[in-house]
Protein backbone atom coordinates (compact mmCIF):
# COMPACT_ATOMS: atom_id res chain seq x y z
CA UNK A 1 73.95 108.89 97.41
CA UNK A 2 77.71 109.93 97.62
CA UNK A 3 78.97 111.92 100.25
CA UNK A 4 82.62 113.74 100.61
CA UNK A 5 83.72 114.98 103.61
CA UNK A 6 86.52 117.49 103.57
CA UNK A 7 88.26 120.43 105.76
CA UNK A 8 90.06 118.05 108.38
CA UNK A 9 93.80 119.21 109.80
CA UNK A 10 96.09 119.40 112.23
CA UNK A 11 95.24 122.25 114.79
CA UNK A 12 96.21 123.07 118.17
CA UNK A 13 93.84 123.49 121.33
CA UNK A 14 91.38 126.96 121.20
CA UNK A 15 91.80 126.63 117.42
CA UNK A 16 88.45 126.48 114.93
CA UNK A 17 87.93 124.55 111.66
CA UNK A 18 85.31 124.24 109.58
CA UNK A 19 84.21 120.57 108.15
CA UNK A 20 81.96 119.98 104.68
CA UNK A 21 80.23 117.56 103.59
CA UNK A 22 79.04 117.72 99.52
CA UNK A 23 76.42 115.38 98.55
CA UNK A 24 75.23 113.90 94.91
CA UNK A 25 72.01 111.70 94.12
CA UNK A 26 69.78 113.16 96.56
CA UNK A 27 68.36 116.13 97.68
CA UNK A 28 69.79 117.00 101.30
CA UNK A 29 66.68 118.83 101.99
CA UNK A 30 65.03 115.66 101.94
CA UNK A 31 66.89 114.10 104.63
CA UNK A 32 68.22 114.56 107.97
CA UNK A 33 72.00 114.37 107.81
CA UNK A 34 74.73 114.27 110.51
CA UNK A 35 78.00 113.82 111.93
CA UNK A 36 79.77 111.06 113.93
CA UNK A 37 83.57 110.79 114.56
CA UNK A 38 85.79 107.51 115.93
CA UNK A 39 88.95 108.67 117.92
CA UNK A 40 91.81 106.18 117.84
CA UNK A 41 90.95 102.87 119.53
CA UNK A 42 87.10 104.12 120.73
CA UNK A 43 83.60 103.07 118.99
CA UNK A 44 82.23 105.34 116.03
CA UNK A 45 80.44 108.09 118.36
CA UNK A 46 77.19 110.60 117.07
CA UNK A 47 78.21 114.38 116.73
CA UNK A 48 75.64 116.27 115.64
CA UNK A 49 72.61 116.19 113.23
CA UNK A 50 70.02 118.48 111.27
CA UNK A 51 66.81 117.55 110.32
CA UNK A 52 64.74 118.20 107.32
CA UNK A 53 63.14 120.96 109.00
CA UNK A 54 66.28 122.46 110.77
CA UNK A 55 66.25 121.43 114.34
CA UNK A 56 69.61 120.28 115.31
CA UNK A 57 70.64 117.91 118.17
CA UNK A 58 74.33 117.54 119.69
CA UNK A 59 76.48 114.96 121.64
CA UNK A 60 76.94 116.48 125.43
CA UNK A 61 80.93 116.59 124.46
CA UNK A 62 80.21 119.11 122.26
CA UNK A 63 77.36 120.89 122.83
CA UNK A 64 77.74 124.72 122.61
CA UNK A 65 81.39 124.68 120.69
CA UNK A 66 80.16 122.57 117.43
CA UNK A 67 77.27 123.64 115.13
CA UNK A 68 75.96 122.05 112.58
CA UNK A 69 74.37 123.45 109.57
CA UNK A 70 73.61 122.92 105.78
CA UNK A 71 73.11 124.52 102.77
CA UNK A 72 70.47 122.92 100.88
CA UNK A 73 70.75 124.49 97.53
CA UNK A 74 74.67 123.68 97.94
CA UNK A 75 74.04 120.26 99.13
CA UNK A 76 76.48 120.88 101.56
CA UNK A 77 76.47 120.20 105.48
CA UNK A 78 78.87 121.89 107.42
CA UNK A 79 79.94 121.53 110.83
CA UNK A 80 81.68 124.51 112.99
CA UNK A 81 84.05 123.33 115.37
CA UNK A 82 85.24 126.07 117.83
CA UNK A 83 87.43 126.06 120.86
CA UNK A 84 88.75 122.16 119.83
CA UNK A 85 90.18 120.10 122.70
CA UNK A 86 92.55 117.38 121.88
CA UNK A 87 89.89 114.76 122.95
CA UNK A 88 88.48 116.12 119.40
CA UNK A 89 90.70 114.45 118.09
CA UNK A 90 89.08 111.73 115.30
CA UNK A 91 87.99 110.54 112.03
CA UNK A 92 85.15 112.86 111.37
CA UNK A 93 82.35 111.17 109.27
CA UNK A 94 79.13 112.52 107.86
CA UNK A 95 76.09 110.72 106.92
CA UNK A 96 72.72 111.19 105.81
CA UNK A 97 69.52 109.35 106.86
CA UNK A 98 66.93 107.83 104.64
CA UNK A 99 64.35 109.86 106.47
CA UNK A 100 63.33 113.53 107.58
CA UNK A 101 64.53 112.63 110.86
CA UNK A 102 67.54 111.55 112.13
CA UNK A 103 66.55 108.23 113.71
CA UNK A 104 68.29 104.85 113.99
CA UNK A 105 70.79 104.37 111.94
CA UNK A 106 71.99 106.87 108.71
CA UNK A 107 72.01 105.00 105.40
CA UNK A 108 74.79 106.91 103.45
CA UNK A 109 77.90 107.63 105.11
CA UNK A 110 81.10 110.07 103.54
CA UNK A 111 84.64 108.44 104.02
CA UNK A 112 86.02 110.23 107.02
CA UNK A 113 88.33 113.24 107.06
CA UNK A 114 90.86 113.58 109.86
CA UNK A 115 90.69 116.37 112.65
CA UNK A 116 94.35 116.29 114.72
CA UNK A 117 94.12 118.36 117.64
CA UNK A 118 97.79 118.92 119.46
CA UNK A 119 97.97 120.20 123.06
């Protein structure tokens, strides 16, 4: 499975960008698929994730300004980022789990595109 993650950028505070994620070699519908991030200096940290099925599940941090979503006939996750706070700043990742659910550990990850938030 390859995944590319694009739409990272330099924004300032209150701004909103939009990050994709295009997969190849495997259906996205039949896997849960998600999004971590690693700020400068700090552990690789969970975002966000969809299951197979749709139900979503965020990180407290950003929990009614992100959403997550995917097209499956696109093979494409997305994730919405709204009102961004420099703290957003990171290497934004996405990943896909073996499984319907997103548990443990994803198997595939995207190389990371950059989200630069200024004050």
């Amino acid at each position: 499975v390859q995944l590319q993650a694009f739409g990272g950028g330099l924004v300032q505070a209150g701004d909103s960008l939009r990050l994709s994620c295009a997969a190849s070699g495997r259906t996205f519908g039949n896997s849960a698929t998600g999004w971590f991030r690693q700020a400068p200096g700090k552990e690789r940290e969970f975002v966000a994730a969809i299951n197979y099925s749709g139900s979503t599940n965020y990180a407290d941090p950003v929990k009614d300004r992100f959403t997550i979503s995917r097209v499956n006939a696109k093979n494409t996750l997305y994730l919405q980022m709204n009102s961004l706070k420099p703290e957003d700043t990171a290497l934004y990742y996405c990943a896909a789990w073996a499984g319907l659910y997103y548990s443990g550990s994803p198997r595939w990850w995207g190389q990371g595109t950059l989200v630069t938030v200024s004050s």
